[in-house]
C-alpha atoms as a PDB file:
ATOM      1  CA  UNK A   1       0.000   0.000   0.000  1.00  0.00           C
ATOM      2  CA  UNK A   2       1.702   3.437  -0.906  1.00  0.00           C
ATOM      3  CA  UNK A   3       1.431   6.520   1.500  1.00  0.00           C
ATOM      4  CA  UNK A   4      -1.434   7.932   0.282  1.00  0.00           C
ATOM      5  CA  UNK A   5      -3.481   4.841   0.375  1.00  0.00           C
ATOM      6  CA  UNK A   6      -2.669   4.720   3.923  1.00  0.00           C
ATOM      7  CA  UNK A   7      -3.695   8.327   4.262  1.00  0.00           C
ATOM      8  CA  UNK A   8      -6.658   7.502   2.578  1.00  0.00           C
ATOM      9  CA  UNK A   9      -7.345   4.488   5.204  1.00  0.00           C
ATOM     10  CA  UNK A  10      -6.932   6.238   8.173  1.00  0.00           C
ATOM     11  CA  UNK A  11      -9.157   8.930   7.426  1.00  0.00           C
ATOM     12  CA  UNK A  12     -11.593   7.093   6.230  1.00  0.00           C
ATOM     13  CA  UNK A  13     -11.470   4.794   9.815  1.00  0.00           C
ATOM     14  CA  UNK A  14     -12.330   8.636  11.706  1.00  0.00           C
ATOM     15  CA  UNK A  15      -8.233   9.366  12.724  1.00  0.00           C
ATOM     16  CA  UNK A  16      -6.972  11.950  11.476  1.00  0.00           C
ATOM     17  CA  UNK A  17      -2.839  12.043  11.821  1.00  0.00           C
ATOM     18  CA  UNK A  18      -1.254  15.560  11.810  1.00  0.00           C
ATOM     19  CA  UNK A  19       2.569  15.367  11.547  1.00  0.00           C
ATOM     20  CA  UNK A  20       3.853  18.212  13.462  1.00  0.00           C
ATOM     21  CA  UNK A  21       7.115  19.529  13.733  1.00  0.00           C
ATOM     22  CA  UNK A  22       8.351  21.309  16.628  1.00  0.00           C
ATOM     23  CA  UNK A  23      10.288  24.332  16.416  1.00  0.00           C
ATOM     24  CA  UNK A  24      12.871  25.644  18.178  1.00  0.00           C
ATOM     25  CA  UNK A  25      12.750  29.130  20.278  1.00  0.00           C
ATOM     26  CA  UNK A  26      10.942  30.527  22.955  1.00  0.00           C
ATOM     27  CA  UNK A  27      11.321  28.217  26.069  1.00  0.00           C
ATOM     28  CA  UNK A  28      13.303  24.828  23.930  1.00  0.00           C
ATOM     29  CA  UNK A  29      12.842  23.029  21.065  1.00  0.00           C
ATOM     30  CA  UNK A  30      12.924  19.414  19.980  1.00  0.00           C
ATOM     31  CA  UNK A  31      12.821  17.019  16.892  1.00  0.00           C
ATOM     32  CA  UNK A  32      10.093  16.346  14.536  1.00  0.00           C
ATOM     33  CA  UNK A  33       7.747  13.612  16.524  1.00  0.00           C
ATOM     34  CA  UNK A  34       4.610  12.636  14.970  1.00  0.00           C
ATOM     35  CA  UNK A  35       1.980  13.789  17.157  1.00  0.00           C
ATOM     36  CA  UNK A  36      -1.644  12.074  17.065  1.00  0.00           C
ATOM     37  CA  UNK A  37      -4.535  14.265  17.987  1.00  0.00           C
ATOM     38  CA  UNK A  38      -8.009  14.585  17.985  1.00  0.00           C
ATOM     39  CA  UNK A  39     -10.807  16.894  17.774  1.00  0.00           C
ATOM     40  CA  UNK A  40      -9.745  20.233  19.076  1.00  0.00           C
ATOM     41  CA  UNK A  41     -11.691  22.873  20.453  1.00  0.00           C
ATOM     42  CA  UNK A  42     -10.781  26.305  21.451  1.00  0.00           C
ATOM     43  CA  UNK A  43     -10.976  27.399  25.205  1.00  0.00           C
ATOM     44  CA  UNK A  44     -13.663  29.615  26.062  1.00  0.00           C
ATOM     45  CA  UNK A  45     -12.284  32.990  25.982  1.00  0.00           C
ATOM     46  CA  UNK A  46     -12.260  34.600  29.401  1.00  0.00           C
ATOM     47  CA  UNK A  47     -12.375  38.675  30.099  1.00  0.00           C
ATOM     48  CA  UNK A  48      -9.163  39.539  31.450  1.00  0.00           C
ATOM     49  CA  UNK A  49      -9.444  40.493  34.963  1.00  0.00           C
ATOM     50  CA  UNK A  50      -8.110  44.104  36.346  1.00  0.00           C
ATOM     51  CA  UNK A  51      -7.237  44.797  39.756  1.00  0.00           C
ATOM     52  CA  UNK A  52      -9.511  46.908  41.734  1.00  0.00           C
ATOM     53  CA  UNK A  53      -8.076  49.641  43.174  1.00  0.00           C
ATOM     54  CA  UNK A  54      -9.595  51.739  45.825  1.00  0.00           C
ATOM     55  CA  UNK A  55     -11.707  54.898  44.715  1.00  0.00           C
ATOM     56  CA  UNK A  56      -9.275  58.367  45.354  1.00  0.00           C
ATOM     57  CA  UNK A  57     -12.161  60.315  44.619  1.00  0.00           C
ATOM     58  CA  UNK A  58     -15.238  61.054  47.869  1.00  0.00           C
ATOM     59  CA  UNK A  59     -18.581  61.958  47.499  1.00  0.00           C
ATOM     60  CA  UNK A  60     -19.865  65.563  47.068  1.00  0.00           C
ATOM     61  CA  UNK A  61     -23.207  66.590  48.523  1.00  0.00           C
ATOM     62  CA  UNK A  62     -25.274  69.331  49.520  1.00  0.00           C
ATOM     63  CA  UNK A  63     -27.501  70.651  52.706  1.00  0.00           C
ATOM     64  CA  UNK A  64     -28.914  73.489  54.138  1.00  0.00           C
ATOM     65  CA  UNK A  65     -29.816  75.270  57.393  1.00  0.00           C
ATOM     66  CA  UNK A  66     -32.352  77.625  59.016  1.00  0.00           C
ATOM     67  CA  UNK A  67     -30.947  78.938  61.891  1.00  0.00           C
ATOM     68  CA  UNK A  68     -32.813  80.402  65.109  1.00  0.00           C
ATOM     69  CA  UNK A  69     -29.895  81.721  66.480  1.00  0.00           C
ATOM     70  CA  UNK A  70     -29.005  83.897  63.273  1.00  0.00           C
ATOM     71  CA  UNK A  71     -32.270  84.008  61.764  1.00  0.00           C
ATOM     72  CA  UNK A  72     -30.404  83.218  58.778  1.00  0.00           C
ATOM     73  CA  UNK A  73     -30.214  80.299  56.352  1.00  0.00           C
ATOM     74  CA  UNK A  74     -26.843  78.648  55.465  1.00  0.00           C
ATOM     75  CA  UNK A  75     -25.877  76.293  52.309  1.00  0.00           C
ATOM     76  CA  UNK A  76     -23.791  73.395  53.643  1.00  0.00           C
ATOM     77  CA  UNK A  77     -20.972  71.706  50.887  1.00  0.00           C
ATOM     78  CA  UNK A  78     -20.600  68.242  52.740  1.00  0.00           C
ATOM     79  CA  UNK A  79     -17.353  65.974  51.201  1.00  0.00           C
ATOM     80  CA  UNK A  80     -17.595  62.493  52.765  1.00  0.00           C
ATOM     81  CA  UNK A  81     -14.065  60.594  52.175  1.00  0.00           C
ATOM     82  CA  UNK A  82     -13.687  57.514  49.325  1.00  0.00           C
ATOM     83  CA  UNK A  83     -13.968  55.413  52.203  1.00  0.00           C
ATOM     84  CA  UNK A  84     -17.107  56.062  54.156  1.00  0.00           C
ATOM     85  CA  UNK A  85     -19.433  54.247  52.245  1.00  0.00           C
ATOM     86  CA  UNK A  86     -18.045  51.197  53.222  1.00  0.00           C
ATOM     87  CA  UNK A  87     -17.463  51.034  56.391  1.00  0.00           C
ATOM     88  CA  UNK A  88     -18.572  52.203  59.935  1.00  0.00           C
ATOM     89  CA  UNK A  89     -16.317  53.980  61.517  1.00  0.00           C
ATOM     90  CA  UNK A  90     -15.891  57.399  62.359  1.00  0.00           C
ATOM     91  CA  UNK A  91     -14.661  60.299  60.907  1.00  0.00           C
ATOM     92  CA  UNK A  92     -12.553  63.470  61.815  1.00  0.00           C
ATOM     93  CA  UNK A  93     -14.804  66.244  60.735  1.00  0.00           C
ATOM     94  CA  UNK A  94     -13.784  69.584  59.403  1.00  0.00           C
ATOM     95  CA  UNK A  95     -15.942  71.989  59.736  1.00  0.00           C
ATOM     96  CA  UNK A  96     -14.862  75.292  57.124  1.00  0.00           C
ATOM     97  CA  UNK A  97     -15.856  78.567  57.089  1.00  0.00           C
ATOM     98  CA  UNK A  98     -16.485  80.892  53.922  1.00  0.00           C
ATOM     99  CA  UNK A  99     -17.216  77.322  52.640  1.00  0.00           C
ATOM    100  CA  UNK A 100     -18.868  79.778  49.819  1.00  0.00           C
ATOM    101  CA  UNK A 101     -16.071  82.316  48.980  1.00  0.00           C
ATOM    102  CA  UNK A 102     -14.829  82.036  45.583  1.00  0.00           C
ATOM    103  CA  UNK A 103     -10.999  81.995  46.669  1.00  0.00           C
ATOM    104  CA  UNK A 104      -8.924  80.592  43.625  1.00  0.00           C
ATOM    105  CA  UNK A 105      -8.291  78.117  41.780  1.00  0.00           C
ATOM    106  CA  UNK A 106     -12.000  76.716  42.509  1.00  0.00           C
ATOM    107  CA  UNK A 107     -13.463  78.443  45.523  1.00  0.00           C
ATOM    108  CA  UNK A 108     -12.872  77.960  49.355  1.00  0.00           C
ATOM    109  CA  UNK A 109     -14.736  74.274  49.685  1.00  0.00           C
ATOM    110  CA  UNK A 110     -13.125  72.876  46.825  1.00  0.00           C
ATOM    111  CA  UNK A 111      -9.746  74.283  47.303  1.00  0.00           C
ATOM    112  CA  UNK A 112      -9.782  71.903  51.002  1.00  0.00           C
ATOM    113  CA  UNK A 113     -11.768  68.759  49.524  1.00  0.00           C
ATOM    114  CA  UNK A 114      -8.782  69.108  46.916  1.00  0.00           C
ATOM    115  CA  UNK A 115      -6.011  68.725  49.098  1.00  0.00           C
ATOM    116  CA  UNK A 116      -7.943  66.581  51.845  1.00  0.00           C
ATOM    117  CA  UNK A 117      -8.055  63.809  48.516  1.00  0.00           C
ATOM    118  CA  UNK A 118      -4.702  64.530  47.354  1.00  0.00           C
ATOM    119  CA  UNK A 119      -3.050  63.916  50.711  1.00  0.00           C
ATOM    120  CA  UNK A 120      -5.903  60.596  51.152  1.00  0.00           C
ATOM    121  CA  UNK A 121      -7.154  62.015  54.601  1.00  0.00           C
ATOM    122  CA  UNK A 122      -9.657  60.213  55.679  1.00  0.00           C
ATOM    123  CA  UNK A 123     -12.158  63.485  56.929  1.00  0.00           C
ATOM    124  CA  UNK A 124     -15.138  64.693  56.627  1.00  0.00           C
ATOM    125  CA  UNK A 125     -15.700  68.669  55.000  1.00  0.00           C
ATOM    126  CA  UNK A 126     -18.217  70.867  55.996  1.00  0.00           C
ATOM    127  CA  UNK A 127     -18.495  73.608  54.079  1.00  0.00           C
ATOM    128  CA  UNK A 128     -20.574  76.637  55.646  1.00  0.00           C
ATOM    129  CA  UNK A 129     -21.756  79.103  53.098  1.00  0.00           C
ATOM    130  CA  UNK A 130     -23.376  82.665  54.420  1.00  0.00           C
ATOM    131  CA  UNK A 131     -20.017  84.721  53.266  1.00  0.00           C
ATOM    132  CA  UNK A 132     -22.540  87.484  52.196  1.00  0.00           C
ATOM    133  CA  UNK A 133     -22.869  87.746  55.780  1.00  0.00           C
ATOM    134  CA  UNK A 134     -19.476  88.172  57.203  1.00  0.00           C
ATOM    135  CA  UNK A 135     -19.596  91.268  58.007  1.00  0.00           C
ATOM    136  CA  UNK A 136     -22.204  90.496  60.766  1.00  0.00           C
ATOM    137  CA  UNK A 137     -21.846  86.747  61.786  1.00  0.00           C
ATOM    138  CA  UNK A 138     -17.931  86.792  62.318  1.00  0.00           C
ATOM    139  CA  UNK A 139     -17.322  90.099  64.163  1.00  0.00           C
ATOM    140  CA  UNK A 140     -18.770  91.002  67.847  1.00  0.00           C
ATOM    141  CA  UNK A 141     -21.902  91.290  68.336  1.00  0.00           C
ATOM    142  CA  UNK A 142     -22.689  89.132  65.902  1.00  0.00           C
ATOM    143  CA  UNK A 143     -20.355  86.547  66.800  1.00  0.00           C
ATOM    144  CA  UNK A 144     -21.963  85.698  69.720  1.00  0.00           C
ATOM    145  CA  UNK A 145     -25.299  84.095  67.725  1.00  0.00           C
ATOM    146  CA  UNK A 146     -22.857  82.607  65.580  1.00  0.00           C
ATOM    147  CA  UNK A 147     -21.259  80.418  67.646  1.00  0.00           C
ATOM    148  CA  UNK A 148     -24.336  79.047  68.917  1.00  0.00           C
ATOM    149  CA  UNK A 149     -25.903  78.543  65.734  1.00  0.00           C
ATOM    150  CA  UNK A 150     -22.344  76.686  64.957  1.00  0.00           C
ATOM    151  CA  UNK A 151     -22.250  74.758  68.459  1.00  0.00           C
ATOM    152  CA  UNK A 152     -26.305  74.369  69.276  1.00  0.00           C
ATOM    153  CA  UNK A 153     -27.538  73.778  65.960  1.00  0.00           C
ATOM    154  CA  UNK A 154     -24.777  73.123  62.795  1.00  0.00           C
ATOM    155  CA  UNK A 155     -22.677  70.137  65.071  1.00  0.00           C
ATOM    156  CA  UNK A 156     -25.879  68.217  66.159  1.00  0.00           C
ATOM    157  CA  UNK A 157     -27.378  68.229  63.104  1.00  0.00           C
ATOM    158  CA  UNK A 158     -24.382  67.604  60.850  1.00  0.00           C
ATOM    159  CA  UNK A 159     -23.394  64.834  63.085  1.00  0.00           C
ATOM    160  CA  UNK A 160     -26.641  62.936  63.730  1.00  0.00           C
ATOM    161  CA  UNK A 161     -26.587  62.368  59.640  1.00  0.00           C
ATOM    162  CA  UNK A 162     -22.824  61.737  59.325  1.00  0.00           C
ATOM    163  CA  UNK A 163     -20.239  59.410  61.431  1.00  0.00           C
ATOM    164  CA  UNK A 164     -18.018  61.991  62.738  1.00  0.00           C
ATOM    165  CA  UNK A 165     -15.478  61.637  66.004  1.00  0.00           C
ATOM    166  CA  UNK A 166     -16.200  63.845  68.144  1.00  0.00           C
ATOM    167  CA  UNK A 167     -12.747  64.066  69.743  1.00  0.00           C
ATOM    168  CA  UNK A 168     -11.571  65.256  66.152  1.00  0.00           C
ATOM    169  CA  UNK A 169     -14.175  68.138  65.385  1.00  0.00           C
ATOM    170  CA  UNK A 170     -11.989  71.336  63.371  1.00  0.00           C
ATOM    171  CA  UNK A 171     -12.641  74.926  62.693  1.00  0.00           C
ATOM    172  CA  UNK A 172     -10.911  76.566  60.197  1.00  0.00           C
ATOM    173  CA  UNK A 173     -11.462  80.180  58.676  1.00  0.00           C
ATOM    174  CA  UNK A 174      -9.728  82.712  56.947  1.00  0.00           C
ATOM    175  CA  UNK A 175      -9.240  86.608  56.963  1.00  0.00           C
ATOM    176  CA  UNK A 176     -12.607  87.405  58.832  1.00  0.00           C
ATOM    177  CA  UNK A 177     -13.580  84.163  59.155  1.00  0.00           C
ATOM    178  CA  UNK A 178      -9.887  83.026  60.496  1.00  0.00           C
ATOM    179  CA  UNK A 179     -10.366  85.868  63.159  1.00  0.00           C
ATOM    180  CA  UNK A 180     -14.072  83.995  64.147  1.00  0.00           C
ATOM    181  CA  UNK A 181     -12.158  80.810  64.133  1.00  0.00           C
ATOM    182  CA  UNK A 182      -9.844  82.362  67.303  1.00  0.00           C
ATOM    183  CA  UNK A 183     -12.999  84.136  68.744  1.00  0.00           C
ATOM    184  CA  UNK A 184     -14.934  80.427  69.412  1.00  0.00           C
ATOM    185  CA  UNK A 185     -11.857  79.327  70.724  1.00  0.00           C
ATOM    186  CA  UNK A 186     -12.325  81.967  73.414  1.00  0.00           C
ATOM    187  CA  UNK A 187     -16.206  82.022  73.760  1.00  0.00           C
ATOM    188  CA  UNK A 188     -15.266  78.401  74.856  1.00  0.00           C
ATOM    189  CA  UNK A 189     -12.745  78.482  76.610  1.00  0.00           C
ATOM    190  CA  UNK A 190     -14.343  81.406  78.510  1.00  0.00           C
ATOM    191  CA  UNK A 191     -17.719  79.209  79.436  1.00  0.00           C
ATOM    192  CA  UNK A 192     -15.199  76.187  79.675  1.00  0.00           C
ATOM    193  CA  UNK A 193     -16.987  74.133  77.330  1.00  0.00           C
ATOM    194  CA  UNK A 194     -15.453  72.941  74.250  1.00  0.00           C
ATOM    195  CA  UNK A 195     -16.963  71.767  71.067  1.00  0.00           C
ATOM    196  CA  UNK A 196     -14.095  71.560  68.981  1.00  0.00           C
ATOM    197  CA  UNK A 197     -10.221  70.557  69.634  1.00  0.00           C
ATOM    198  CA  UNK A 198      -8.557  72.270  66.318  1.00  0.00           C
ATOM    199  CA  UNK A 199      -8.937  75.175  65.554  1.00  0.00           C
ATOM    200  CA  UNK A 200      -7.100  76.531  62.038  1.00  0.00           C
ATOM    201  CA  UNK A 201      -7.077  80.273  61.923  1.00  0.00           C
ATOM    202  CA  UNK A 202      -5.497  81.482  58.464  1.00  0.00           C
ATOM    203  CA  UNK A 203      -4.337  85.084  57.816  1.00  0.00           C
ATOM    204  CA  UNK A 204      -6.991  86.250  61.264  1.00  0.00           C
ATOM    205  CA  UNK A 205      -7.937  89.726  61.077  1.00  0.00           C
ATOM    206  CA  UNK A 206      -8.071  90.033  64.754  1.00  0.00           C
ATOM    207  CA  UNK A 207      -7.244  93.742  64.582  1.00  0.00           C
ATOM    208  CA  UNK A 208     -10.376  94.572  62.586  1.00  0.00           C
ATOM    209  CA  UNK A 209     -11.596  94.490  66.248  1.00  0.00           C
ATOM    210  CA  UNK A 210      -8.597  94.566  68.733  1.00  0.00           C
ATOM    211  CA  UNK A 211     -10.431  95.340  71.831  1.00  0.00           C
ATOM    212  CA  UNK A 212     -12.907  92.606  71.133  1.00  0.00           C
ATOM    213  CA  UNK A 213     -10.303  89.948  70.736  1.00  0.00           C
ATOM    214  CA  UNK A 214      -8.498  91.241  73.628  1.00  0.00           C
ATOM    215  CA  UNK A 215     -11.750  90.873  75.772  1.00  0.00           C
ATOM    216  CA  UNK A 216     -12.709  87.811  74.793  1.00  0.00           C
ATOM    217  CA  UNK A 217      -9.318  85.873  75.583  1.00  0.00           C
ATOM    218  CA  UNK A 218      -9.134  87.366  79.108  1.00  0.00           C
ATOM    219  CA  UNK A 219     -12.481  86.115  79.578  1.00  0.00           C
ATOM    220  CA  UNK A 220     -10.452  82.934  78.395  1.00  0.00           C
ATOM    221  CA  UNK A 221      -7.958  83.201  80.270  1.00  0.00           C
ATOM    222  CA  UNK A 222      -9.736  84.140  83.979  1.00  0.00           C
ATOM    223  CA  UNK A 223     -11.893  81.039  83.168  1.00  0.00           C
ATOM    224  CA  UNK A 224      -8.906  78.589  82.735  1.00  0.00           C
ATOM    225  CA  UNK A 225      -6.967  79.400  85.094  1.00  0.00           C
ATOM    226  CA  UNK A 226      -5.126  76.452  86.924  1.00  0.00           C
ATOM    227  CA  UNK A 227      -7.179  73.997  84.136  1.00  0.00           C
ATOM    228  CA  UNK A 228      -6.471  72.036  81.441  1.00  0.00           C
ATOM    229  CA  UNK A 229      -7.040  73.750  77.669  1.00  0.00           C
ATOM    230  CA  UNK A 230      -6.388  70.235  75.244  1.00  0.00           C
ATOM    231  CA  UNK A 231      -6.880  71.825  72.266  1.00  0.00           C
ATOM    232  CA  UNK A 232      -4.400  72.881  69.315  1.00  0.00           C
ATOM    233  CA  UNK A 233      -4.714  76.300  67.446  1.00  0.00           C
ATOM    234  CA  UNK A 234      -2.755  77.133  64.093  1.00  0.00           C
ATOM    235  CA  UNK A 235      -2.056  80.084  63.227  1.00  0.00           C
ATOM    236  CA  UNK A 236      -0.903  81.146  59.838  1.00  0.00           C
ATOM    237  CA  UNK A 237      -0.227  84.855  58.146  1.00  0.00           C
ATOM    238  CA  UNK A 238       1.209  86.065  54.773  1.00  0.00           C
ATOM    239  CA  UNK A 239       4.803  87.529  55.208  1.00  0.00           C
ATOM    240  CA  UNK A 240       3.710  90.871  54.023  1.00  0.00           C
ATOM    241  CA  UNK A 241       3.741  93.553  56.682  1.00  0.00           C
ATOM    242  CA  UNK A 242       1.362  95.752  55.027  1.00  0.00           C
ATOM    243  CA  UNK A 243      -0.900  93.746  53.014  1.00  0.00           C
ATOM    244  CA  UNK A 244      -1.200  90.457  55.399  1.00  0.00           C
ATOM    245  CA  UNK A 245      -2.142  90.371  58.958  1.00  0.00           C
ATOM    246  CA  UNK A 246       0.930  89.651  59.922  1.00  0.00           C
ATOM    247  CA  UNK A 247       1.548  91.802  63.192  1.00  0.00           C
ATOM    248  CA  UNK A 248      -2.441  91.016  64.725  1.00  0.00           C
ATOM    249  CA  UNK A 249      -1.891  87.156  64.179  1.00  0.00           C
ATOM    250  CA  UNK A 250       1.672  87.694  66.033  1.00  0.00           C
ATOM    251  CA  UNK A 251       0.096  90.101  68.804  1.00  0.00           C
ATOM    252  CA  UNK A 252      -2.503  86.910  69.308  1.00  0.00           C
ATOM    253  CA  UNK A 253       0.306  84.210  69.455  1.00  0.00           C
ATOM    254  CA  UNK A 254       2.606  85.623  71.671  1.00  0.00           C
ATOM    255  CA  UNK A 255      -0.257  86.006  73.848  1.00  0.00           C
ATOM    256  CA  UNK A 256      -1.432  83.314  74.198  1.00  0.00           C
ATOM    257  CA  UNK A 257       2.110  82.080  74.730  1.00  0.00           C
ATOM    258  CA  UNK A 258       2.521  84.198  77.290  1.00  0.00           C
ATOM    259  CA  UNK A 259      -0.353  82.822  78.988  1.00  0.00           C
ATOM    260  CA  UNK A 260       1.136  79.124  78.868  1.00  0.00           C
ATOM    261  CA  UNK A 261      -2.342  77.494  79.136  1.00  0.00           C
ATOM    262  CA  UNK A 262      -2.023  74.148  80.345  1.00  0.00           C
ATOM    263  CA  UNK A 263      -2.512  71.538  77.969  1.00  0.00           C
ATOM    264  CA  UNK A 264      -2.909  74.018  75.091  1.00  0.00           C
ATOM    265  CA  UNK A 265      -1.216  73.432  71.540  1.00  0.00           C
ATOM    266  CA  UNK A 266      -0.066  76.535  69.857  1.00  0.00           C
ATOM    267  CA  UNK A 267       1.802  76.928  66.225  1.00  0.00           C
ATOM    268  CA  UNK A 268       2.209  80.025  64.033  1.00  0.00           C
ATOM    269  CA  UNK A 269       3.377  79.718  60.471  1.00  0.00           C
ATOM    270  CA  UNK A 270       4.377  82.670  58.044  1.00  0.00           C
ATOM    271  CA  UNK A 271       3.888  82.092  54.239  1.00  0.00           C
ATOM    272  CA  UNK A 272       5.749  83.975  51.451  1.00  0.00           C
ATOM    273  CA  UNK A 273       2.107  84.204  49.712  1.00  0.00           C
ATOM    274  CA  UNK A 274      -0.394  87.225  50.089  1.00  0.00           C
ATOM    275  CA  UNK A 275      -3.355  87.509  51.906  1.00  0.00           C
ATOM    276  CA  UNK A 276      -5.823  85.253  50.157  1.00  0.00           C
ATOM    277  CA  UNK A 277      -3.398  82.377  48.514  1.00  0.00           C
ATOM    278  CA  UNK A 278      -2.022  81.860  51.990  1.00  0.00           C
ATOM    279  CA  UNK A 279      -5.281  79.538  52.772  1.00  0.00           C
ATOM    280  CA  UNK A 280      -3.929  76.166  50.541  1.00  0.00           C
ATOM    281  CA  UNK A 281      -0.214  75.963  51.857  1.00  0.00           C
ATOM    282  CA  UNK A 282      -1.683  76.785  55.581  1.00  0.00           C
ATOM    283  CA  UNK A 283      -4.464  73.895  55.359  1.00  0.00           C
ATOM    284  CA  UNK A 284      -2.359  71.631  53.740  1.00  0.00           C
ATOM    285  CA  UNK A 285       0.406  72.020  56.467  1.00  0.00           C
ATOM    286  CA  UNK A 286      -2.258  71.619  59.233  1.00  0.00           C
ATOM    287  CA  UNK A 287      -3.582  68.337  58.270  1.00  0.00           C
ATOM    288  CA  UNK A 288       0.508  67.096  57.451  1.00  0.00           C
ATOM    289  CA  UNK A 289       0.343  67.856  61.372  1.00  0.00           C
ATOM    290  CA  UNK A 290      -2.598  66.411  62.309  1.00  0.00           C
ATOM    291  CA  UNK A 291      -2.926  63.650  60.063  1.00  0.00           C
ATOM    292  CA  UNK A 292       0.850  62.162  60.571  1.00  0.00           C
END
């Protein structure tokens, strides 16, 4: 029988011979064994599976307000960390003044929600709006309402919707709103009850109403005396001697150094920035120390 007889033999018994030669490269090579094989069929194709990687983006959402203290409503910018969603823990909660001022690149709120997910701290953002009303709700007497809308209605109500820790609740404000950030520090400290433990006071005008702020921390001060204060305030100014508020932020630190509150936390930073710009480097350094 020649070959292709044979050929014609075995395909017509159902076997089909394939002669294949092996090559060499890749991983080896070999000779040329005959290899017998039968039907082949391809693998299902599978979708290539990609690593998850965790979400470096939070969730942005709004709130408002009505306050009895004020008699004023307030819109509320709330940024709840990648994390939150899935999980129950709590949070460190930030809550930010001016959360409405358009301070560049994007505006106050999104300028700290920015760095907050850049730097992955794991916070909650409150962002207060009501700057059209700055004039009245962060300078005496207007101050005083303030702080209770902030402490008697804002905290409770934020923080029955949200996980927050209560041992990490911030302030932070800046210019007139930096100077309000001091003044609850001393409306507190003065009734010796404390609702927050940071407090992040960037480019204070606390000479716009020197007599106030000078009033307000002796109050402070007869209050504490021979007591614990455990809280930290920062304190941060633009270098510029004219256009910053760079000597009433350095009357207000020595101060209170001079008073050497027990317990108390106090830093001062100086920026080569002016007045408004000085709010990103100051926050970001602030939660660097905090968040270590």
């Amino acid at each position: 029988m020649g070959f292709k007889d044979l050929l014609r033999t075995l395909a017509s018994g159902g076997v089909l011979l394939l002669a294949l030669t092996a090559c060499g490269g890749g991983g080896g090579g070999g000779g040329g064994a005959a290899l017998p094989i039968g039907l082949v069929t391809s693998p299902t194709p599978t979708t290539p599976t990609t690593p998850s990687t965790p979400s470096t983006t939070g969730r942005t959402t709004s709130d408002s307000i009505k306050s009895a203290q004020t008699g004023a409503s307030y819109d509320l910018s709330i940024y709840l960390p990648p994390s939150y969603d899935n999980g129950s823990k709590a949070y460190p909660i930030i809550y930010a003044l001016d959360g409405d001022a358009a301070n560049p690149p994007s505006g106050r709120f999104a300028n700290l929600k920015n760095i907050l997910e850049r730097r992955g701290v794991d916070a909650i953002l409150i962002g207060i709006g009501g700057t059209a009303r700055r004039s009245t709700d962060y300078t005496f007497p207007g101050a005083v309402s303030y702080h209770d809308f902030l402490t008697k209605e804002l905290v409770p109500y934020i923080e029955s919707k949200y996980r927050a820790d209560v041992s990490k609740r911030m302030l932070t404000g800046h210019s007139l709103s930096g100077s309000m950030t001091g003044y609850v520090l001393f409306m507190e400290g003065a009734n010796n009850s404390l609702t927050f433990s940071y407090f992040l006071s960037f480019e204070g005008a606390f000479g716009y109403q020197q007599p106030e702020t000078d009033s307000y921390e002796q109050k402070m001060y007869d209050t504490q005396k021979g007591k614990l204060l455990p809280v930290t305030l920062v304190l941060a100014r633009c270098g510029d001697t004219s256009s910053c508020n760079y000597v009433p932020v350095d009357k207000v630190y020595q101060k209170l150094l001079q008073r050497a509150y027990a317990g108390f936390t106090i830093v001062e930073n100086t920026y080569s920035t002016a007045h408004v710009p000085t709010d990103l480097p100051a926050f970001e350094d602030a939660m660097a120390m905090i968040f270590k």
